[in-house]
PDB file of N, CA and C in Angstrom:
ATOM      1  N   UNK A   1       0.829  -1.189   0.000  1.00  0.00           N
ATOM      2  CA  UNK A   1       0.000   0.000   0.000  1.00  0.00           C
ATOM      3  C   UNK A   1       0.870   1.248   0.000  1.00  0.00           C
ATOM      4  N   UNK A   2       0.792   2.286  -0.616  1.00  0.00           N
ATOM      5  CA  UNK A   2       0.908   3.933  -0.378  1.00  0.00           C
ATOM      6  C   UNK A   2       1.448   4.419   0.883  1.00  0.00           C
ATOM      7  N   UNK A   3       1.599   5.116   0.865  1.00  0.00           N
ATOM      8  CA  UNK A   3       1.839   5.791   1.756  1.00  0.00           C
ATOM      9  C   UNK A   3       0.797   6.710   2.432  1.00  0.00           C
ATOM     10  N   UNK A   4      -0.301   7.446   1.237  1.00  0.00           N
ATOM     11  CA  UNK A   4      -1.318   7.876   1.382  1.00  0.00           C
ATOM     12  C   UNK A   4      -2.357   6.711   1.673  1.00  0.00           C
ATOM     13  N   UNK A   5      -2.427   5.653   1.011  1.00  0.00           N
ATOM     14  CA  UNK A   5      -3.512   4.543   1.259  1.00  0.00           C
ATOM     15  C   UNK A   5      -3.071   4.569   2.748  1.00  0.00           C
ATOM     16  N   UNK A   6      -2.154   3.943   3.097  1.00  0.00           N
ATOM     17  CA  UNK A   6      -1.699   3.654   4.674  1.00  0.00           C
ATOM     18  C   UNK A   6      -2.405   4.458   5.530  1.00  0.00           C
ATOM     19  N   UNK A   7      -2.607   6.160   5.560  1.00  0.00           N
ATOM     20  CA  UNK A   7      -2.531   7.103   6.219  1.00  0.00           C
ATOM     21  C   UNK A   7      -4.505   6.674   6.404  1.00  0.00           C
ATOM     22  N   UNK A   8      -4.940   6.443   5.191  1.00  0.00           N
ATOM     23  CA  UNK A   8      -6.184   6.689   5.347  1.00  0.00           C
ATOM     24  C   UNK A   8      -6.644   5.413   5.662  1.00  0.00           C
ATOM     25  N   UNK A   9      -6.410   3.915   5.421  1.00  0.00           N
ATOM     26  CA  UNK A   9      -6.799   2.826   5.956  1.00  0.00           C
ATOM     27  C   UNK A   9      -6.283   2.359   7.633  1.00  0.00           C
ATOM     28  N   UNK A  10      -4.987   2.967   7.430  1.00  0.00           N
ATOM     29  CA  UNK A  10      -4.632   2.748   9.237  1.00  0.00           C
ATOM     30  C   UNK A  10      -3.573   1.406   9.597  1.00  0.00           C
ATOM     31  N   UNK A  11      -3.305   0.670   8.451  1.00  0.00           N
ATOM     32  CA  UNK A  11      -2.837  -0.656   8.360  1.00  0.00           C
ATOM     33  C   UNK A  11      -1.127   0.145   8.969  1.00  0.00           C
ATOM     34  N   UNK A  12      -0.597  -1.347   9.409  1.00  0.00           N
ATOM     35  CA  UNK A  12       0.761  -1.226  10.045  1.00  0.00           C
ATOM     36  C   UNK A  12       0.873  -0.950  11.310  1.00  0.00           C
ATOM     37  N   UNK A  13       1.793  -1.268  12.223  1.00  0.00           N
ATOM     38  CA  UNK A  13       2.221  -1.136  13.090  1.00  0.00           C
ATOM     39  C   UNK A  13       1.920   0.485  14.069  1.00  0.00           C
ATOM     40  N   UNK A  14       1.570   0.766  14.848  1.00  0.00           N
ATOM     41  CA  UNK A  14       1.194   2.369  15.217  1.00  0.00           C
ATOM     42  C   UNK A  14       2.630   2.933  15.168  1.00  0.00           C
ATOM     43  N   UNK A  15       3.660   2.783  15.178  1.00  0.00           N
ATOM     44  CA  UNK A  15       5.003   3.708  15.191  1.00  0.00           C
ATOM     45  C   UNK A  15       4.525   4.096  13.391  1.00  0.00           C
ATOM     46  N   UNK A  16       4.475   3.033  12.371  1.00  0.00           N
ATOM     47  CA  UNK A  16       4.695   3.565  11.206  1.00  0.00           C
ATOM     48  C   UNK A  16       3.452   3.775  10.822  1.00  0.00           C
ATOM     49  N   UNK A  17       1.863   3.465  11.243  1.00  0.00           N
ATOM     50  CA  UNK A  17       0.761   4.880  11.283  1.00  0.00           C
ATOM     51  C   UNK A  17       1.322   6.158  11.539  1.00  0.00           C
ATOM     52  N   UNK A  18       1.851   5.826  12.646  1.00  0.00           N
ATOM     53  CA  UNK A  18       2.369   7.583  13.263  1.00  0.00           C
ATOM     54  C   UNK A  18       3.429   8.042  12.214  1.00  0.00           C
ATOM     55  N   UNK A  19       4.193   7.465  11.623  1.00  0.00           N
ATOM     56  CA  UNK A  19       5.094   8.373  10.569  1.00  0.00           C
ATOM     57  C   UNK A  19       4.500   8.322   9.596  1.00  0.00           C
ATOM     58  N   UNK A  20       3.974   7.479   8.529  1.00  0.00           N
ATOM     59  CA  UNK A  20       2.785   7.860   7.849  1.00  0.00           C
ATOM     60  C   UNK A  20       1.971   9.000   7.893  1.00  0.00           C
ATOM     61  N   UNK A  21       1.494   9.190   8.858  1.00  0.00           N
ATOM     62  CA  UNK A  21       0.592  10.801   9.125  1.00  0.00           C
ATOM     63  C   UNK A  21       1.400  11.876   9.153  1.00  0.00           C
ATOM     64  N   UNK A  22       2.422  11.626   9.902  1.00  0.00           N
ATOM     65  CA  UNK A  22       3.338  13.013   9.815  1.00  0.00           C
ATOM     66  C   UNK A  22       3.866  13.303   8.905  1.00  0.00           C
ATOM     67  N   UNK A  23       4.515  12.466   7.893  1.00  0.00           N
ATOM     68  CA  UNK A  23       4.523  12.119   6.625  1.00  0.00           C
ATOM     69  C   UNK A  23       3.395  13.503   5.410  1.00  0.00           C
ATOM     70  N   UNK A  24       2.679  12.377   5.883  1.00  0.00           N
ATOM     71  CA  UNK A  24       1.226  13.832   5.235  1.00  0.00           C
ATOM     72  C   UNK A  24       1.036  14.189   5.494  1.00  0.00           C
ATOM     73  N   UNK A  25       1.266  15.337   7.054  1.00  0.00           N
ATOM     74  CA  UNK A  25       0.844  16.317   7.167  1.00  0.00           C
ATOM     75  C   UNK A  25       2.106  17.262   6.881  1.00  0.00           C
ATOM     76  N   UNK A  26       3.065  17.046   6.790  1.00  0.00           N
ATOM     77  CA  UNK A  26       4.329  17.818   6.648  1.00  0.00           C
ATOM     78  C   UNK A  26       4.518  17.852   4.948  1.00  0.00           C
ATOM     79  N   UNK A  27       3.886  16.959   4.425  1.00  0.00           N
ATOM     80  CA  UNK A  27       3.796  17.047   2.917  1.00  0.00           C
ATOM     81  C   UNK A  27       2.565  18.200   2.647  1.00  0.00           C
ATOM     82  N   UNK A  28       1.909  17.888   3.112  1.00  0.00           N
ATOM     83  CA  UNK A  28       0.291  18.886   2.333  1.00  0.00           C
ATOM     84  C   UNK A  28       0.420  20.351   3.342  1.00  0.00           C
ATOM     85  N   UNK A  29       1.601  20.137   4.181  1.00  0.00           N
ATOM     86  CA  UNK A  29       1.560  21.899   5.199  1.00  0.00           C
ATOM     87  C   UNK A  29       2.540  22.326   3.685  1.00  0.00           C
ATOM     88  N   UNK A  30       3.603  22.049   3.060  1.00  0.00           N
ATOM     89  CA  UNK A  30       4.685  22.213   2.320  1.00  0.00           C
ATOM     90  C   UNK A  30       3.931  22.764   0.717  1.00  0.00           C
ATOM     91  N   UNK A  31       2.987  21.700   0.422  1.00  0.00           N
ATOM     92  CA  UNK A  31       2.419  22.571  -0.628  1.00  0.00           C
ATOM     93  C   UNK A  31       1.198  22.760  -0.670  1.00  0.00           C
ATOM     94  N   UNK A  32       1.115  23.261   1.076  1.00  0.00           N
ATOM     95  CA  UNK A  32      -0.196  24.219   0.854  1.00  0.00           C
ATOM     96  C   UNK A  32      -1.558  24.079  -0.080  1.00  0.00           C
ATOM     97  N   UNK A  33      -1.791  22.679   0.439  1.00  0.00           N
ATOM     98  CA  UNK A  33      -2.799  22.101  -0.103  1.00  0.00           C
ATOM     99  C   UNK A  33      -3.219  20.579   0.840  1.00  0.00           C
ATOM    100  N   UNK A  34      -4.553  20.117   0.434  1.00  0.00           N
ATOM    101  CA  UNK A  34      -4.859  19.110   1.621  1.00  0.00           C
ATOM    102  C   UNK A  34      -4.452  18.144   1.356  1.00  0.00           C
ATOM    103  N   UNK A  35      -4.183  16.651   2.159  1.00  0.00           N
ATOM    104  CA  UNK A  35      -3.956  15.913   1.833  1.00  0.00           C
ATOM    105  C   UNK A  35      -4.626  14.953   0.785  1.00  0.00           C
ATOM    106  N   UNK A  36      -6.260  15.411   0.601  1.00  0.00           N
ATOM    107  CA  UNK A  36      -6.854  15.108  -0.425  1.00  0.00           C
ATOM    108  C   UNK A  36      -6.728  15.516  -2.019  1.00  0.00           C
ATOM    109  N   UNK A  37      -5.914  16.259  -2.018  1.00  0.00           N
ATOM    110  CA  UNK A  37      -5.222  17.066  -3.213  1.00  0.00           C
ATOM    111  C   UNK A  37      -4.187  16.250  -3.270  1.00  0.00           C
ATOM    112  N   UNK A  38      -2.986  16.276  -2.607  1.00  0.00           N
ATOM    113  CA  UNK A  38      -1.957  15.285  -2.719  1.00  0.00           C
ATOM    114  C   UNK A  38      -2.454  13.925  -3.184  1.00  0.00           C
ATOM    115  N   UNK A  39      -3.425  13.522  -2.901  1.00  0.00           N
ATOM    116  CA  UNK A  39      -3.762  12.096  -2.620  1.00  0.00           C
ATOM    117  C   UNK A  39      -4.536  12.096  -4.412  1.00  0.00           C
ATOM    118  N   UNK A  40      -5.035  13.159  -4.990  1.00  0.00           N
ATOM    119  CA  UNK A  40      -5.866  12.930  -5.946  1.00  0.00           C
ATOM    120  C   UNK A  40      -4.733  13.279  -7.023  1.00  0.00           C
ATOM    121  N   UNK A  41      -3.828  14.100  -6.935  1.00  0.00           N
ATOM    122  CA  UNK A  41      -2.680  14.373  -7.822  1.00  0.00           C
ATOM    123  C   UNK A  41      -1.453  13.224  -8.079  1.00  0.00           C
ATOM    124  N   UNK A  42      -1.247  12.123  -6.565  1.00  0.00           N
ATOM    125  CA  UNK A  42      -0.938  10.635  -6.900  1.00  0.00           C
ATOM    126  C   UNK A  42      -1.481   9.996  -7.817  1.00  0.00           C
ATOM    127  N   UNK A  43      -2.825  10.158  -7.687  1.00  0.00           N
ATOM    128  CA  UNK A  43      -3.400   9.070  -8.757  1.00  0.00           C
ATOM    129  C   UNK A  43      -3.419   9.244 -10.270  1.00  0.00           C
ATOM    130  N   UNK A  44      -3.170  10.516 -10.413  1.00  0.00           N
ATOM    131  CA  UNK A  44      -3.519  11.181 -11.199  1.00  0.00           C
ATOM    132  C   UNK A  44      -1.790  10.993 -12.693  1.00  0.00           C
ATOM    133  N   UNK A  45      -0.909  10.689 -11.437  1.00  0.00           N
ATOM    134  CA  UNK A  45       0.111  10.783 -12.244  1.00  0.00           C
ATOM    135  C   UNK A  45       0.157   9.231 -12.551  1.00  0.00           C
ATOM    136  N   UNK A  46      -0.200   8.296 -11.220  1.00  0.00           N
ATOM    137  CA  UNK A  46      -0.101   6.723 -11.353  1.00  0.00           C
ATOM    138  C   UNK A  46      -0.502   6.803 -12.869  1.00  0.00           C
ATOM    139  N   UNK A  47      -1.975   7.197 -12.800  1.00  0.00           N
ATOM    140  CA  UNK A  47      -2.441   6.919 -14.037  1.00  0.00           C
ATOM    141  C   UNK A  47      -2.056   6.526 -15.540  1.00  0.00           C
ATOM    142  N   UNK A  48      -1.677   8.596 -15.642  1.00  0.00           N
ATOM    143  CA  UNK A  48      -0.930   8.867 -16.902  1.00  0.00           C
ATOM    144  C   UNK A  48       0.182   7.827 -16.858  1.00  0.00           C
ATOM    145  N   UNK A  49       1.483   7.518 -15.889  1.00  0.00           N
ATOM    146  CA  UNK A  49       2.606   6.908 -16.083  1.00  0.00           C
ATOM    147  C   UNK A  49       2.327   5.539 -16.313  1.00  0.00           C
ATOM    148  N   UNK A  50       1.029   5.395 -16.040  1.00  0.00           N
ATOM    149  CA  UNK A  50       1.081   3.527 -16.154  1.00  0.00           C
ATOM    150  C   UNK A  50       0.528   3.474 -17.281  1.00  0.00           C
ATOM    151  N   UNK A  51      -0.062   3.963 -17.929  1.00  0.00           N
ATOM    152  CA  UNK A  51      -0.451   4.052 -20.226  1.00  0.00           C
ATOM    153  C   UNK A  51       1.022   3.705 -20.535  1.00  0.00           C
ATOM    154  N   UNK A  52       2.180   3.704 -19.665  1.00  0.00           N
ATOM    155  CA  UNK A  52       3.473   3.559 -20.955  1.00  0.00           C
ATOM    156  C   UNK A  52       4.247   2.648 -20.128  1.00  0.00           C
ATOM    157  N   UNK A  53       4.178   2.392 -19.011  1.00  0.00           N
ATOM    158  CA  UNK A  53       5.124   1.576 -17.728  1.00  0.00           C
ATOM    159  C   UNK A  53       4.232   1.171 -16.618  1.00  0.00           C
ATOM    160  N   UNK A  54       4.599  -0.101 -16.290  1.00  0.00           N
ATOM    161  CA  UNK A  54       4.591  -0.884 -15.188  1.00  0.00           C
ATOM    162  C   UNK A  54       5.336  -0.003 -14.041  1.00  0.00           C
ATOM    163  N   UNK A  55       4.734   0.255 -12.597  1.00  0.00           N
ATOM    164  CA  UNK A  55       4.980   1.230 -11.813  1.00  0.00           C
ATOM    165  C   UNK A  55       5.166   0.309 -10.726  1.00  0.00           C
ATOM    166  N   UNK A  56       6.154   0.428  -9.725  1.00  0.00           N
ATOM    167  CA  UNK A  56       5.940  -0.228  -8.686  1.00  0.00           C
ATOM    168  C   UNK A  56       4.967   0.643  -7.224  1.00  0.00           C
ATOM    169  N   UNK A  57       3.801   0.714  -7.234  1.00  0.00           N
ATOM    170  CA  UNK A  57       2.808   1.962  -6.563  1.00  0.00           C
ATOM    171  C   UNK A  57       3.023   1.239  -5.106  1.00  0.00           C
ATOM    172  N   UNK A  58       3.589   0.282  -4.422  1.00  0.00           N
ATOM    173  CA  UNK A  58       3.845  -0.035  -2.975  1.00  0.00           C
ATOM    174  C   UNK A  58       5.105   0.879  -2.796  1.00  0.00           C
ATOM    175  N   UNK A  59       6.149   1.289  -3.804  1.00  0.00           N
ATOM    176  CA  UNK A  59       7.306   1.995  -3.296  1.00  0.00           C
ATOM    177  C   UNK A  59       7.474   3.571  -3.951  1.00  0.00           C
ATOM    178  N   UNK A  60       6.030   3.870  -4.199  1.00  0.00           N
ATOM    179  CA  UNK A  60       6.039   5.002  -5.163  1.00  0.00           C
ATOM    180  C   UNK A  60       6.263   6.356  -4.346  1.00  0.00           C
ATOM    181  N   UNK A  61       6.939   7.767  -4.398  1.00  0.00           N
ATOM    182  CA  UNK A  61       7.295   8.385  -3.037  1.00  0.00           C
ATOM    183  C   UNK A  61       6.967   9.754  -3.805  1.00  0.00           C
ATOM    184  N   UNK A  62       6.037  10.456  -3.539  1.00  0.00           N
ATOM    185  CA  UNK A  62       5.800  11.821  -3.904  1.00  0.00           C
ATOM    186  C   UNK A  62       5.180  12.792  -3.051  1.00  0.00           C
ATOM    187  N   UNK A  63       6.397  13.778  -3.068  1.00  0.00           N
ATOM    188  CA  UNK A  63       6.359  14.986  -1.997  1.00  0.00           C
ATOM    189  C   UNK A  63       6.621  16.345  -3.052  1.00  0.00           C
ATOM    190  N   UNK A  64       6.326  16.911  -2.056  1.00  0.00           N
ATOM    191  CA  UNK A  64       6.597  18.341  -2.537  1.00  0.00           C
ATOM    192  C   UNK A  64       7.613  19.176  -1.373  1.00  0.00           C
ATOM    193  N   UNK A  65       8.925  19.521  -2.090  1.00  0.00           N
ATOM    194  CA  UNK A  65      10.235  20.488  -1.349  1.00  0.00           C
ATOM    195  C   UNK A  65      10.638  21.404  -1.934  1.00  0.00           C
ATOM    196  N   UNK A  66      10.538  22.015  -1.055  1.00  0.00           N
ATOM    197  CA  UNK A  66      11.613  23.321  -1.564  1.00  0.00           C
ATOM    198  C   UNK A  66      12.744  23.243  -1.862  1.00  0.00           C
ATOM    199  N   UNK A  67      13.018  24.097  -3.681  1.00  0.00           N
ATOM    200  CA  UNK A  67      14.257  24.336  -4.076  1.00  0.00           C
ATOM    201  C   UNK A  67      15.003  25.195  -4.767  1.00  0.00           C
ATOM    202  N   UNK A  68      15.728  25.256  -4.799  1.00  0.00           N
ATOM    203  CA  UNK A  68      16.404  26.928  -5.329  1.00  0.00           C
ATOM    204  C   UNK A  68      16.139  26.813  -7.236  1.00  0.00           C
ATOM    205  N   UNK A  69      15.646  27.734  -7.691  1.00  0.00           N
ATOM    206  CA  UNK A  69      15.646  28.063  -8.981  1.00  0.00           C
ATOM    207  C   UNK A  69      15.982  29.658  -9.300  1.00  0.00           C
ATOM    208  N   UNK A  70      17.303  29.643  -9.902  1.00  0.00           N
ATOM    209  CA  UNK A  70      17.835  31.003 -10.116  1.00  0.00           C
ATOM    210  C   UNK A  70      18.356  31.682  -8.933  1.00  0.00           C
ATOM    211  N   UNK A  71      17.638  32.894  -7.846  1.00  0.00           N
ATOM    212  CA  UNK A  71      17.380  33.396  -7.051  1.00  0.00           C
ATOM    213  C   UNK A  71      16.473  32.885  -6.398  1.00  0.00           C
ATOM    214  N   UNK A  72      15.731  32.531  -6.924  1.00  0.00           N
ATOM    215  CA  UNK A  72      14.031  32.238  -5.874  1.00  0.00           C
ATOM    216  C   UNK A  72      14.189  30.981  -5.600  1.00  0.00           C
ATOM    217  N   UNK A  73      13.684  30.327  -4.272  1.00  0.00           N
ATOM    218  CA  UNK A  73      12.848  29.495  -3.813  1.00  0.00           C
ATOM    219  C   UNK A  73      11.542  28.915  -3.978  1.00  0.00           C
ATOM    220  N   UNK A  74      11.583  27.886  -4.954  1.00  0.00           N
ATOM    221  CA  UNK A  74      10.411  27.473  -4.926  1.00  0.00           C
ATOM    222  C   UNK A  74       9.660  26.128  -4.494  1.00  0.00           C
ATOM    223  N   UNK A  75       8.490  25.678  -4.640  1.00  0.00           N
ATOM    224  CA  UNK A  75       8.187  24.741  -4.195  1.00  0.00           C
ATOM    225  C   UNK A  75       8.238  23.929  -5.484  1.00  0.00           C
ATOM    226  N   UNK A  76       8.739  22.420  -4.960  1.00  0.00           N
ATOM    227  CA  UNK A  76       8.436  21.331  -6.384  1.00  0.00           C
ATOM    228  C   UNK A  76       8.013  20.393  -6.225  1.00  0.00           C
ATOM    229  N   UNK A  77       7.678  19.718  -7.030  1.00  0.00           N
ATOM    230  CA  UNK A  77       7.204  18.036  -6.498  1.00  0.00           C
ATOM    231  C   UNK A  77       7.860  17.284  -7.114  1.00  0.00           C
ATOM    232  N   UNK A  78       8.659  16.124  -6.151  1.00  0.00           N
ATOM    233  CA  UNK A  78       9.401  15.211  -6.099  1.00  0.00           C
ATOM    234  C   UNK A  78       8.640  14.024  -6.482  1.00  0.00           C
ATOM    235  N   UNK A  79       9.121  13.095  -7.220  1.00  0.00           N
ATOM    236  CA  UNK A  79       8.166  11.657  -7.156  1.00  0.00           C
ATOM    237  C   UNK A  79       9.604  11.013  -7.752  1.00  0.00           C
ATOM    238  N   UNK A  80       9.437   9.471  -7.008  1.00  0.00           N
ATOM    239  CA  UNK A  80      10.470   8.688  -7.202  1.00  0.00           C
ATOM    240  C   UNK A  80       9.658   7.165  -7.644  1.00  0.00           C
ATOM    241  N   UNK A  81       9.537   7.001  -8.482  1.00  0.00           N
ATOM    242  CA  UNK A  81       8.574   5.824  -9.156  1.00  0.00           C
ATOM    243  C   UNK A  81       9.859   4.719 -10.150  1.00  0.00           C
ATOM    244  N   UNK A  82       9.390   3.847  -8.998  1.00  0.00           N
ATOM    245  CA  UNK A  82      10.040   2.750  -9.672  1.00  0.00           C
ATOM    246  C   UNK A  82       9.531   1.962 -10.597  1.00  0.00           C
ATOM    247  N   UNK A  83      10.172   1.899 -11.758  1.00  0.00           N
ATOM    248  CA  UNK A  83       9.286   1.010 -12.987  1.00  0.00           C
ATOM    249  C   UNK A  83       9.870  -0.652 -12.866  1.00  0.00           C
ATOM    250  N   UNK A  84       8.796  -1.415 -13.074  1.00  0.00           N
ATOM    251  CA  UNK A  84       8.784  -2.697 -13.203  1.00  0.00           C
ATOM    252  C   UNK A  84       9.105  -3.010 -14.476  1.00  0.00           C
ATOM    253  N   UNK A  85       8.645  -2.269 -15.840  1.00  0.00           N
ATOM    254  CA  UNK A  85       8.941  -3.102 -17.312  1.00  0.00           C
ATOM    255  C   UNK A  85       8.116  -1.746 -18.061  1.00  0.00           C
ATOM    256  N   UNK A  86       8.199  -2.016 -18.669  1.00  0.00           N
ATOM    257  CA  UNK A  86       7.637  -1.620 -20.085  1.00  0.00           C
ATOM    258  C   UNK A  86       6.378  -1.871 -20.865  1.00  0.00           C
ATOM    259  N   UNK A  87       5.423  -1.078 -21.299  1.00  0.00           N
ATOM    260  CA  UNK A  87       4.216  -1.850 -21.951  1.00  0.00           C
ATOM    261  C   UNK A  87       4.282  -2.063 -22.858  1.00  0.00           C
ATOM    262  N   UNK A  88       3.868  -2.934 -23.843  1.00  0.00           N
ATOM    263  CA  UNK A  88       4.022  -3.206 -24.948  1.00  0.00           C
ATOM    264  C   UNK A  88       2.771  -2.866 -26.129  1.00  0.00           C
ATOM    265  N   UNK A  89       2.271  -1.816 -26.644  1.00  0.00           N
ATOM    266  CA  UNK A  89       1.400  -1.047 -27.375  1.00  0.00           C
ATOM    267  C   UNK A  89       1.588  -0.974 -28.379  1.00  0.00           C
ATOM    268  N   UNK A  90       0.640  -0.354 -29.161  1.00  0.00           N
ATOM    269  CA  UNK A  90       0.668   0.200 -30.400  1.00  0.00           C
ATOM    270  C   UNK A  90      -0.166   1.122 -30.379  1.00  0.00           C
ATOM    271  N   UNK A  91       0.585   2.380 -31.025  1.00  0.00           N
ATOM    272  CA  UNK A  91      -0.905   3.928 -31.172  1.00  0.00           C
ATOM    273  C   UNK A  91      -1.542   3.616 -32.210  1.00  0.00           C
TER     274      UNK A  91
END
Protein backbone atom coordinates (compact mmCIF):
# COMPACT_ATOMS: atom_id res chain seq x y z
CA UNK A 1 0.00 0.00 0.00
CA UNK A 2 0.91 3.93 -0.38
CA UNK A 3 1.84 5.79 1.76
CA UNK A 4 -1.32 7.88 1.38
CA UNK A 5 -3.51 4.54 1.26
CA UNK A 6 -1.70 3.65 4.67
CA UNK A 7 -2.53 7.10 6.22
CA UNK A 8 -6.18 6.69 5.35
CA UNK A 9 -6.80 2.83 5.96
CA UNK A 10 -4.63 2.75 9.24
CA UNK A 11 -2.84 -0.66 8.36
CA UNK A 12 0.76 -1.23 10.04
CA UNK A 13 2.22 -1.14 13.09
CA UNK A 14 1.19 2.37 15.22
CA UNK A 15 5.00 3.71 15.19
CA UNK A 16 4.69 3.57 11.21
CA UNK A 17 0.76 4.88 11.28
CA UNK A 18 2.37 7.58 13.26
CA UNK A 19 5.09 8.37 10.57
CA UNK A 20 2.79 7.86 7.85
CA UNK A 21 0.59 10.80 9.12
CA UNK A 22 3.34 13.01 9.82
CA UNK A 23 4.52 12.12 6.62
CA UNK A 24 1.23 13.83 5.23
CA UNK A 25 0.84 16.32 7.17
CA UNK A 26 4.33 17.82 6.65
CA UNK A 27 3.80 17.05 2.92
CA UNK A 28 0.29 18.89 2.33
CA UNK A 29 1.56 21.90 5.20
CA UNK A 30 4.69 22.21 2.32
CA UNK A 31 2.42 22.57 -0.63
CA UNK A 32 -0.20 24.22 0.85
CA UNK A 33 -2.80 22.10 -0.10
CA UNK A 34 -4.86 19.11 1.62
CA UNK A 35 -3.96 15.91 1.83
CA UNK A 36 -6.85 15.11 -0.43
CA UNK A 37 -5.22 17.07 -3.21
CA UNK A 38 -1.96 15.28 -2.72
CA UNK A 39 -3.76 12.10 -2.62
CA UNK A 40 -5.87 12.93 -5.95
CA UNK A 41 -2.68 14.37 -7.82
CA UNK A 42 -0.94 10.64 -6.90
CA UNK A 43 -3.40 9.07 -8.76
CA UNK A 44 -3.52 11.18 -11.20
CA UNK A 45 0.11 10.78 -12.24
CA UNK A 46 -0.10 6.72 -11.35
CA UNK A 47 -2.44 6.92 -14.04
CA UNK A 48 -0.93 8.87 -16.90
CA UNK A 49 2.61 6.91 -16.08
CA UNK A 50 1.08 3.53 -16.15
CA UNK A 51 -0.45 4.05 -20.23
CA UNK A 52 3.47 3.56 -20.96
CA UNK A 53 5.12 1.58 -17.73
CA UNK A 54 4.59 -0.88 -15.19
CA UNK A 55 4.98 1.23 -11.81
CA UNK A 56 5.94 -0.23 -8.69
CA UNK A 57 2.81 1.96 -6.56
CA UNK A 58 3.85 -0.04 -2.97
CA UNK A 59 7.31 2.00 -3.30
CA UNK A 60 6.04 5.00 -5.16
CA UNK A 61 7.29 8.39 -3.04
CA UNK A 62 5.80 11.82 -3.90
CA UNK A 63 6.36 14.99 -2.00
CA UNK A 64 6.60 18.34 -2.54
CA UNK A 65 10.24 20.49 -1.35
CA UNK A 66 11.61 23.32 -1.56
CA UNK A 67 14.26 24.34 -4.08
CA UNK A 68 16.40 26.93 -5.33
CA UNK A 69 15.65 28.06 -8.98
CA UNK A 70 17.83 31.00 -10.12
CA UNK A 71 17.38 33.40 -7.05
CA UNK A 72 14.03 32.24 -5.87
CA UNK A 73 12.85 29.50 -3.81
CA UNK A 74 10.41 27.47 -4.93
CA UNK A 75 8.19 24.74 -4.19
CA UNK A 76 8.44 21.33 -6.38
CA UNK A 77 7.20 18.04 -6.50
CA UNK A 78 9.40 15.21 -6.10
CA UNK A 79 8.17 11.66 -7.16
CA UNK A 80 10.47 8.69 -7.20
CA UNK A 81 8.57 5.82 -9.16
CA UNK A 82 10.04 2.75 -9.67
CA UNK A 83 9.29 1.01 -12.99
CA UNK A 84 8.78 -2.70 -13.20
CA UNK A 85 8.94 -3.10 -17.31
CA UNK A 86 7.64 -1.62 -20.08
CA UNK A 87 4.22 -1.85 -21.95
CA UNK A 88 4.02 -3.21 -24.95
CA UNK A 89 1.40 -1.05 -27.37
CA UNK A 90 0.67 0.20 -30.40
CA UNK A 91 -0.91 3.93 -31.17
Amino acid sequence: MSLFTNFFKGQGSSSDIAKSRLKVAITSDRAVCSPELMEQMKNDIIQVISKYVDIDTDELDIKVAKTEVGSETVNALLANIPIKGSRNFRK
